[in-house]
PDB file of N, CA and C in Angstrom:
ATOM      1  N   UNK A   1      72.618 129.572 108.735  1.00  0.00           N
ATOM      2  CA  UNK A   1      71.353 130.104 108.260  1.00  0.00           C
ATOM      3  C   UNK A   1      70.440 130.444 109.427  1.00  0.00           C
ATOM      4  N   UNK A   2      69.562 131.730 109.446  1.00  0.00           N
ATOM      5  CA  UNK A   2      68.801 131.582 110.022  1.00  0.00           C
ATOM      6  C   UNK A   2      67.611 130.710 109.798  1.00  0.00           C
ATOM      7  N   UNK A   3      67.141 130.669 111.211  1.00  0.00           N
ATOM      8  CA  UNK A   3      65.781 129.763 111.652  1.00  0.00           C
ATOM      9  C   UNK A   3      64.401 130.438 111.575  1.00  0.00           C
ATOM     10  N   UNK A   4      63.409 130.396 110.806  1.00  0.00           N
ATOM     11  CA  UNK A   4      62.478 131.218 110.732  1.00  0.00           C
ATOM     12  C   UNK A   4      61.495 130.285 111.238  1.00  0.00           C
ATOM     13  N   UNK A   5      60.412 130.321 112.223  1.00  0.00           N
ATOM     14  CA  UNK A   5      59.538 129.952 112.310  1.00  0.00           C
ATOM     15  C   UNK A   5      57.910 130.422 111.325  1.00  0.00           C
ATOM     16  N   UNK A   6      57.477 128.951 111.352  1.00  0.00           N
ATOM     17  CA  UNK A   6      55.781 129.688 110.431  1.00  0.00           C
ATOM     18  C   UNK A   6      54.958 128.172 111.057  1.00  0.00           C
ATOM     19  N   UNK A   7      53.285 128.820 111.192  1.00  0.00           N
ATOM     20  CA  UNK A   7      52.495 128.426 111.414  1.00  0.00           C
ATOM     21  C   UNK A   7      51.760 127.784 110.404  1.00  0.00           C
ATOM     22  N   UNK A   8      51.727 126.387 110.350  1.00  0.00           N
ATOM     23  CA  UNK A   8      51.326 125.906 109.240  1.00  0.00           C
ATOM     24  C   UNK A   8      49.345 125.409 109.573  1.00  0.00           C
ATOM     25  N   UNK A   9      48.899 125.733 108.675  1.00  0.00           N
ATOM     26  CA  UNK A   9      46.868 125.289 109.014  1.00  0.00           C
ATOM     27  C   UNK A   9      46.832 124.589 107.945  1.00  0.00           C
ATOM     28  N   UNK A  10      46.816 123.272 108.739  1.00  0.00           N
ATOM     29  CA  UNK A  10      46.408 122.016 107.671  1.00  0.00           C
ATOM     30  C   UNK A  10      44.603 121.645 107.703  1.00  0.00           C
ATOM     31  N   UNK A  11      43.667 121.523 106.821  1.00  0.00           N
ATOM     32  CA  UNK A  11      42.714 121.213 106.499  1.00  0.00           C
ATOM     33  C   UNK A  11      42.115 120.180 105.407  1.00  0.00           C
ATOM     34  N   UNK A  12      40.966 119.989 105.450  1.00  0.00           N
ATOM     35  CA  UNK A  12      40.067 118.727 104.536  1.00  0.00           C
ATOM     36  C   UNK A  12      40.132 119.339 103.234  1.00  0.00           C
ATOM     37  N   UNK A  13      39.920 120.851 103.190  1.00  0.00           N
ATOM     38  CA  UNK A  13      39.692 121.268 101.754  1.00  0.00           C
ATOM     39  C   UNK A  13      40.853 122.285 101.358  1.00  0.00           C
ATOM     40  N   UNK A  14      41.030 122.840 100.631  1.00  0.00           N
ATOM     41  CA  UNK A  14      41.902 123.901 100.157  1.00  0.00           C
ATOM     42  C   UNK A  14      41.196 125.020 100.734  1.00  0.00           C
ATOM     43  N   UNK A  15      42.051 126.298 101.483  1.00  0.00           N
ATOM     44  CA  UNK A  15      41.146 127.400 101.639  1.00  0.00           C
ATOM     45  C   UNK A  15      40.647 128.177 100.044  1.00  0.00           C
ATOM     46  N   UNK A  16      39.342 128.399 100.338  1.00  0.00           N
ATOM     47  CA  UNK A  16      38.149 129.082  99.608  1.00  0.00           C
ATOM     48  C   UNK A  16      37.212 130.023 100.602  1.00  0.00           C
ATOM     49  N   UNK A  17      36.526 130.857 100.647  1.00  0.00           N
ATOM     50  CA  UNK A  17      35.590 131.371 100.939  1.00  0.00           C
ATOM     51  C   UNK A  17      34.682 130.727 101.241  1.00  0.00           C
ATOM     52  N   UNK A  18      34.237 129.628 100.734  1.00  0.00           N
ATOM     53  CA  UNK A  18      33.034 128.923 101.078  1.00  0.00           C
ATOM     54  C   UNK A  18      33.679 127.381 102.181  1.00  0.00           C
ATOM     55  N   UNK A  19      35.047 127.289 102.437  1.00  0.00           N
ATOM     56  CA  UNK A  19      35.905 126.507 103.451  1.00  0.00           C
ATOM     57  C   UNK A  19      36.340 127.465 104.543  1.00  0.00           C
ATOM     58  N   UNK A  20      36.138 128.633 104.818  1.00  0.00           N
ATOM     59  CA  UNK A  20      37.276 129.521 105.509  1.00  0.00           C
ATOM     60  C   UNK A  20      36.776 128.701 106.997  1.00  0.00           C
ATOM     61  N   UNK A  21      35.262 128.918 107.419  1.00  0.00           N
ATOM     62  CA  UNK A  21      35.370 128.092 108.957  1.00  0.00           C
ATOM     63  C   UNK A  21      35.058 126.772 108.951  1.00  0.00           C
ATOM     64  N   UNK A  22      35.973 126.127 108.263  1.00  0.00           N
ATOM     65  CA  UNK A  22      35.931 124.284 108.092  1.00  0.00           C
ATOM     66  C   UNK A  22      37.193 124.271 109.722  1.00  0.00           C
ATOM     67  N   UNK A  23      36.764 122.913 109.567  1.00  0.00           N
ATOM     68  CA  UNK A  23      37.932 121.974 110.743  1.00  0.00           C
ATOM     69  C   UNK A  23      39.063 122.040 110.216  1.00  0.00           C
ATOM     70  N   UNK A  24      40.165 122.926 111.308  1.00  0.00           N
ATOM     71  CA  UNK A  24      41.628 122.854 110.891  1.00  0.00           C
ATOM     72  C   UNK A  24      41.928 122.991 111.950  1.00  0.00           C
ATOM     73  N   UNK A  25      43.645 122.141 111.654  1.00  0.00           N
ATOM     74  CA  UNK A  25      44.657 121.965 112.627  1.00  0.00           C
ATOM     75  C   UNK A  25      45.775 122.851 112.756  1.00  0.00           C
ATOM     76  N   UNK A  26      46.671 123.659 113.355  1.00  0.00           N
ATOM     77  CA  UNK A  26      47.856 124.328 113.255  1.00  0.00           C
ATOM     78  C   UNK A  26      48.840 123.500 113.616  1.00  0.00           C
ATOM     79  N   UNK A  27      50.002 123.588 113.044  1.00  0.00           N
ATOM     80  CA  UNK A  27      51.409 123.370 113.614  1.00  0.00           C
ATOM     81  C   UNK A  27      52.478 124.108 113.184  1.00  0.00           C
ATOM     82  N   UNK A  28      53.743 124.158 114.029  1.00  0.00           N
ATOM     83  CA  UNK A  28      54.718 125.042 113.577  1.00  0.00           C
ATOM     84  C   UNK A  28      55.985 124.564 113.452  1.00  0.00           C
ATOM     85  N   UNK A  29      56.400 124.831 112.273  1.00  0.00           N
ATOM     86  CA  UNK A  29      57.082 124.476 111.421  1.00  0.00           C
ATOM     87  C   UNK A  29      58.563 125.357 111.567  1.00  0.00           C
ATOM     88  N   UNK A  30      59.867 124.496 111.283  1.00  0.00           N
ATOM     89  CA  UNK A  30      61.320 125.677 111.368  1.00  0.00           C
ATOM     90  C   UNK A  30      61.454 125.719 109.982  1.00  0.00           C
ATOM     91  N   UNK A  31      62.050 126.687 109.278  1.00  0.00           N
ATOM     92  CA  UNK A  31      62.856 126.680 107.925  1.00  0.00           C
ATOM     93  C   UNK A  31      64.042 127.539 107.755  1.00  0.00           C
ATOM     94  N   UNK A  32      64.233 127.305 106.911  1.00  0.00           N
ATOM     95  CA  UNK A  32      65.555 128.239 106.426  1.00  0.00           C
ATOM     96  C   UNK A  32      65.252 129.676 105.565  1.00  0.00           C
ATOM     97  N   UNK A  33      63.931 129.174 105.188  1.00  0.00           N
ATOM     98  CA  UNK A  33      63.702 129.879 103.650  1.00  0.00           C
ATOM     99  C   UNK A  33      62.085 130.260 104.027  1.00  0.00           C
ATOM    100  N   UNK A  34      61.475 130.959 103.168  1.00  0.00           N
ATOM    101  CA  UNK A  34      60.294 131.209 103.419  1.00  0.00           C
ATOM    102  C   UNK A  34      59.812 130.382 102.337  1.00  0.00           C
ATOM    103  N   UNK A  35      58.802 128.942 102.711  1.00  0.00           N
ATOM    104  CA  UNK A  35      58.558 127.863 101.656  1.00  0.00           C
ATOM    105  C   UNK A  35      57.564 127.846 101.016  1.00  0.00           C
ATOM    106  N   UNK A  36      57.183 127.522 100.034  1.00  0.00           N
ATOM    107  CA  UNK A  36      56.165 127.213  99.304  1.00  0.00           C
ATOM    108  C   UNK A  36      54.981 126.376  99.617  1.00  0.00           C
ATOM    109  N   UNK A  37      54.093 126.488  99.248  1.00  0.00           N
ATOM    110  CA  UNK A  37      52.580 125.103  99.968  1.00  0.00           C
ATOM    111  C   UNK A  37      53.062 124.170  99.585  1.00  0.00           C
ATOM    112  N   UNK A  38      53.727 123.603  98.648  1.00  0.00           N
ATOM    113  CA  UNK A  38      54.468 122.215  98.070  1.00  0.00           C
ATOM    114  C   UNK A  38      55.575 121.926  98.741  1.00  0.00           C
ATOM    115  N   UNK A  39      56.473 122.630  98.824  1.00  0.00           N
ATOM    116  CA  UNK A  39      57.548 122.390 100.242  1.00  0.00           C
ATOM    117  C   UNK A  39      56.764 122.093 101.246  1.00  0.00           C
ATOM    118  N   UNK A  40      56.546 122.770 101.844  1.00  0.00           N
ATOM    119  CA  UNK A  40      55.436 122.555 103.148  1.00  0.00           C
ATOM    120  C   UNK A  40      54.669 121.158 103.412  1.00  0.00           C
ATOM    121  N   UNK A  41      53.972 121.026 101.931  1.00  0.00           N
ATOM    122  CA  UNK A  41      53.234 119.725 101.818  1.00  0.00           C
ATOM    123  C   UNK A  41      54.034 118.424 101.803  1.00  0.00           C
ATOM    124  N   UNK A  42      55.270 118.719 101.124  1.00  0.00           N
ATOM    125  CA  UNK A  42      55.813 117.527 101.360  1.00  0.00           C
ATOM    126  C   UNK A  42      56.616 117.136 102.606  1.00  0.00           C
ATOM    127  N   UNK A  43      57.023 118.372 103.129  1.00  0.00           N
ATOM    128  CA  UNK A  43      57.735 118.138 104.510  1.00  0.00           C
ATOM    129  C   UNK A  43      56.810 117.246 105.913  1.00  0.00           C
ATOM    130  N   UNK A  44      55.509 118.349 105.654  1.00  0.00           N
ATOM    131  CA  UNK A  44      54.344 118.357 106.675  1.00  0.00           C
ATOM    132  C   UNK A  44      54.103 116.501 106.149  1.00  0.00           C
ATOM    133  N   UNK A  45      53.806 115.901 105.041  1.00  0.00           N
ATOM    134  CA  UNK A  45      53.237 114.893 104.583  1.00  0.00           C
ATOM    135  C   UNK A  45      52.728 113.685 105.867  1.00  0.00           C
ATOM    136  N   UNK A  46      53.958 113.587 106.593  1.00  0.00           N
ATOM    137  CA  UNK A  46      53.319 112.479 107.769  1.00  0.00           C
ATOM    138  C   UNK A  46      53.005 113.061 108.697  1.00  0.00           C
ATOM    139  N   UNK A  47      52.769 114.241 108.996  1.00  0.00           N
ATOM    140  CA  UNK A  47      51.940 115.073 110.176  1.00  0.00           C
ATOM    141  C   UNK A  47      50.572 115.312 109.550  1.00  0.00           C
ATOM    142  N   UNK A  48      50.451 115.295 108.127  1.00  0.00           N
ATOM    143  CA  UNK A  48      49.163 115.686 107.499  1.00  0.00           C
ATOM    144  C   UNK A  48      48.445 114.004 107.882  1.00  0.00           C
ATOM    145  N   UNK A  49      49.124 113.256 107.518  1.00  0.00           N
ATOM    146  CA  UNK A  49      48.544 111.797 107.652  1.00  0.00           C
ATOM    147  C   UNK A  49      48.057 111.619 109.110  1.00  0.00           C
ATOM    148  N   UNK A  50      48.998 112.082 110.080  1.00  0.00           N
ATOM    149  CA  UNK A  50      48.917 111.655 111.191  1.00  0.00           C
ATOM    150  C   UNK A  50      47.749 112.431 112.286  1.00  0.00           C
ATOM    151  N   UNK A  51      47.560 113.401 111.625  1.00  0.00           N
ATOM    152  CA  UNK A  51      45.938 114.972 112.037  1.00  0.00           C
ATOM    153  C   UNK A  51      45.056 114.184 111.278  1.00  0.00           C
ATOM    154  N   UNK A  52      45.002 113.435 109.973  1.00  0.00           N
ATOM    155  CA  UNK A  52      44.170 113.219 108.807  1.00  0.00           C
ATOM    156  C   UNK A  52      43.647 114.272 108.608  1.00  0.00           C
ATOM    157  N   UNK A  53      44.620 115.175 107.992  1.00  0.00           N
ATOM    158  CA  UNK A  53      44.267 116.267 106.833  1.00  0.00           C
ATOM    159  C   UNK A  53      45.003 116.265 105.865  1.00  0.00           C
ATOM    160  N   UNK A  54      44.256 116.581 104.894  1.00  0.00           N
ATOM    161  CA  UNK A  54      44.663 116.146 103.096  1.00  0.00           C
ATOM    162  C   UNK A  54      45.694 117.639 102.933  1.00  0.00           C
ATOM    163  N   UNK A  55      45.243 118.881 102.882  1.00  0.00           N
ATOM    164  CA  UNK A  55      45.463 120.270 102.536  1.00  0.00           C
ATOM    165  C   UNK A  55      46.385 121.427 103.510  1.00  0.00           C
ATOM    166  N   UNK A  56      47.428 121.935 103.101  1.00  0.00           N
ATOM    167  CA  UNK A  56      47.839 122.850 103.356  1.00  0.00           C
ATOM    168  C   UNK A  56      46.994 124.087 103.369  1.00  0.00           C
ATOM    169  N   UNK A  57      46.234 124.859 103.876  1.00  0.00           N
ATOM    170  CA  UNK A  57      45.907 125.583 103.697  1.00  0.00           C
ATOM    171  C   UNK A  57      46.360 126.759 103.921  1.00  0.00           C
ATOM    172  N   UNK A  58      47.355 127.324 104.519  1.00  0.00           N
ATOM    173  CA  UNK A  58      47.923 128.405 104.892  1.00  0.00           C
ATOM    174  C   UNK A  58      49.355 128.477 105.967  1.00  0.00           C
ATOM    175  N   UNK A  59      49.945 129.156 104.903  1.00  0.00           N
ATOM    176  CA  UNK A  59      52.044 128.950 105.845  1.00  0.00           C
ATOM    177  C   UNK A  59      51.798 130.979 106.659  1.00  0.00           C
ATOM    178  N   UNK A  60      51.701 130.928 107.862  1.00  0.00           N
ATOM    179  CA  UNK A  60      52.033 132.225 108.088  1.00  0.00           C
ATOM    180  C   UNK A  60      53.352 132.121 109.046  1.00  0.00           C
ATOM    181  N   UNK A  61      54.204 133.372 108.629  1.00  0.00           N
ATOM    182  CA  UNK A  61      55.107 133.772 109.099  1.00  0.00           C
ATOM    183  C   UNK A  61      55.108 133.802 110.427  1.00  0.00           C
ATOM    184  N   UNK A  62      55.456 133.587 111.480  1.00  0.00           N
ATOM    185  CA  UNK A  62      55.662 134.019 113.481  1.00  0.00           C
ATOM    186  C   UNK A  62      56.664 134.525 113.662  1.00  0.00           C
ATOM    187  N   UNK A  63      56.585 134.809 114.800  1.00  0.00           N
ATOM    188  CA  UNK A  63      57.768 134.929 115.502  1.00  0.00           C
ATOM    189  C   UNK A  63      58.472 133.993 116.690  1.00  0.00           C
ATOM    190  N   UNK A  64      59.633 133.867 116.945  1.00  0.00           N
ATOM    191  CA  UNK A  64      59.910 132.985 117.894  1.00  0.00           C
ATOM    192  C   UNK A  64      59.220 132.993 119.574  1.00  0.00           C
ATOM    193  N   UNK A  65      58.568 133.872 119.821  1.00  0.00           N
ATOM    194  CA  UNK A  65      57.603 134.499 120.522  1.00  0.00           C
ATOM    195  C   UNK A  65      56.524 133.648 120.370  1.00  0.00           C
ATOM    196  N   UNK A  66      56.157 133.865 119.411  1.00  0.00           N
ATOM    197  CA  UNK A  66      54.693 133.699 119.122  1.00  0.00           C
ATOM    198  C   UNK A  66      55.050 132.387 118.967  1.00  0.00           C
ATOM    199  N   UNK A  67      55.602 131.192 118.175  1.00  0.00           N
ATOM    200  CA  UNK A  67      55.892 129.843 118.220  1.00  0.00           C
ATOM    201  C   UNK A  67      55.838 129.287 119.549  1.00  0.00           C
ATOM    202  N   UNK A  68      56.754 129.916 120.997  1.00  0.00           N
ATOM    203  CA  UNK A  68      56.976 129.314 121.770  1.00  0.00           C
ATOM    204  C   UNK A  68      55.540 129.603 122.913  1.00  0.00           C
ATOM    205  N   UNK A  69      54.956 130.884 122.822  1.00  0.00           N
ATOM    206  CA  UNK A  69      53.528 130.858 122.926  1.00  0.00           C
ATOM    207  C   UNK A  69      52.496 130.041 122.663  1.00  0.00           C
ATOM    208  N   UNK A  70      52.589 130.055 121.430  1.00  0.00           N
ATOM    209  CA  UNK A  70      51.213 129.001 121.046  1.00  0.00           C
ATOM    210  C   UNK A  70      51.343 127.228 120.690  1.00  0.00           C
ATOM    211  N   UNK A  71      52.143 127.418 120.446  1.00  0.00           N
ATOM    212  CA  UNK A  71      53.111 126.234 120.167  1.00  0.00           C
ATOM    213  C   UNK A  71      53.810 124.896 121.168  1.00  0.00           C
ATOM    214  N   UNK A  72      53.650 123.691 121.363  1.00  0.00           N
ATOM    215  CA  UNK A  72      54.556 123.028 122.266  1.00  0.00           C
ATOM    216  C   UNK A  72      55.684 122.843 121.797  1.00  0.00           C
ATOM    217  N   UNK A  73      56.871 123.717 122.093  1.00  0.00           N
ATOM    218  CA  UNK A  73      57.997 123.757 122.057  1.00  0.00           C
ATOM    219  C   UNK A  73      59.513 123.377 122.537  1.00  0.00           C
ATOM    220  N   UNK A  74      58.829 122.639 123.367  1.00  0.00           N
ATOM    221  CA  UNK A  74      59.691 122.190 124.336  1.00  0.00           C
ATOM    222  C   UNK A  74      60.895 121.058 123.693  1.00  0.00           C
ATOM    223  N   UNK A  75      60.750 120.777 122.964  1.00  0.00           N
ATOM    224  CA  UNK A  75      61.376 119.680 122.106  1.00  0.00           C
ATOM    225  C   UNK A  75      61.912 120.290 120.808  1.00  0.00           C
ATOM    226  N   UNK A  76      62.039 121.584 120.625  1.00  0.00           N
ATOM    227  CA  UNK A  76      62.848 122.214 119.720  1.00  0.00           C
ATOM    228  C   UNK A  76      63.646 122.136 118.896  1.00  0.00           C
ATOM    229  N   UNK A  77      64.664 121.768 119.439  1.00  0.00           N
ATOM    230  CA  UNK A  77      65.909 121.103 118.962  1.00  0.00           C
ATOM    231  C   UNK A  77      65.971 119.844 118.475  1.00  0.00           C
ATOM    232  N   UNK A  78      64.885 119.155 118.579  1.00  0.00           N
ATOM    233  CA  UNK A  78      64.983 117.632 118.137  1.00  0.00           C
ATOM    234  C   UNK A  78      63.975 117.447 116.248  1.00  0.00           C
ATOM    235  N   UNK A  79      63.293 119.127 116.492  1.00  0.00           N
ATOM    236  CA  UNK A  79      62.371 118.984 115.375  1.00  0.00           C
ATOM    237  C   UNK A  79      63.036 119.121 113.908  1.00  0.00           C
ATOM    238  N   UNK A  80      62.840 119.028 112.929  1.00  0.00           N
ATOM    239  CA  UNK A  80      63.327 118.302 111.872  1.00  0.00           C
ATOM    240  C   UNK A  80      63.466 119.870 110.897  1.00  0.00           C
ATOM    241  N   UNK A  81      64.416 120.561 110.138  1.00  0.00           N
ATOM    242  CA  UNK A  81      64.142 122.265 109.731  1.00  0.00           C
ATOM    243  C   UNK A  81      64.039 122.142 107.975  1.00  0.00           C
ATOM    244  N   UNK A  82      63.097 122.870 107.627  1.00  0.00           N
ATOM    245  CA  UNK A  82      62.807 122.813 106.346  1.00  0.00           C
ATOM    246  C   UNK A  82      63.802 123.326 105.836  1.00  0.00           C
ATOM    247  N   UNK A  83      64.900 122.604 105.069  1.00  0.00           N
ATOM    248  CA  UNK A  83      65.965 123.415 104.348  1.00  0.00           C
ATOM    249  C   UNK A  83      66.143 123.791 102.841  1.00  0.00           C
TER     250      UNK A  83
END
């Protein structure tokens, strides 16, 4: 299978319009599949605990580019792939 990378923005509230510039965290995430906020949420679950953020707020698509850009990547291979 391919490996798709996505940028996951975990936050306090659900995005809304009246949350869009609240405190959020990014991280990036491997999968197989392009996942759902509930996939996501449950995968992310002890990284959400561990930022203390409650909310998924947004899965965007990257590129492996852009992951190893913005991203600490260096440990790649050891990270865990949403299947």
């Amino acid at each position: 299978m391919e490996r798709k990378y996505y940028e996951v923005e975990l936050g306090h509230a659900p995005f809304t319009p009246e949350t869009e510039n609240d405190d959020t965290y990014s991280i990036c995430i491997i999968a197989e599949h392009s996942p759902s906020i509930e996939e996501v949420t449950a995968f992310c679950k002890e990284d959400m605990k561990k930022f203390n953020y409650e909310f998924v707020r947004g899965i965007t698509d990257i590129s492996h580019e852009e992951a190893h850009n913005f991203f600490d990547m260096n440990n790649e291979d050891n990270f865990p792939v949403l299947r």
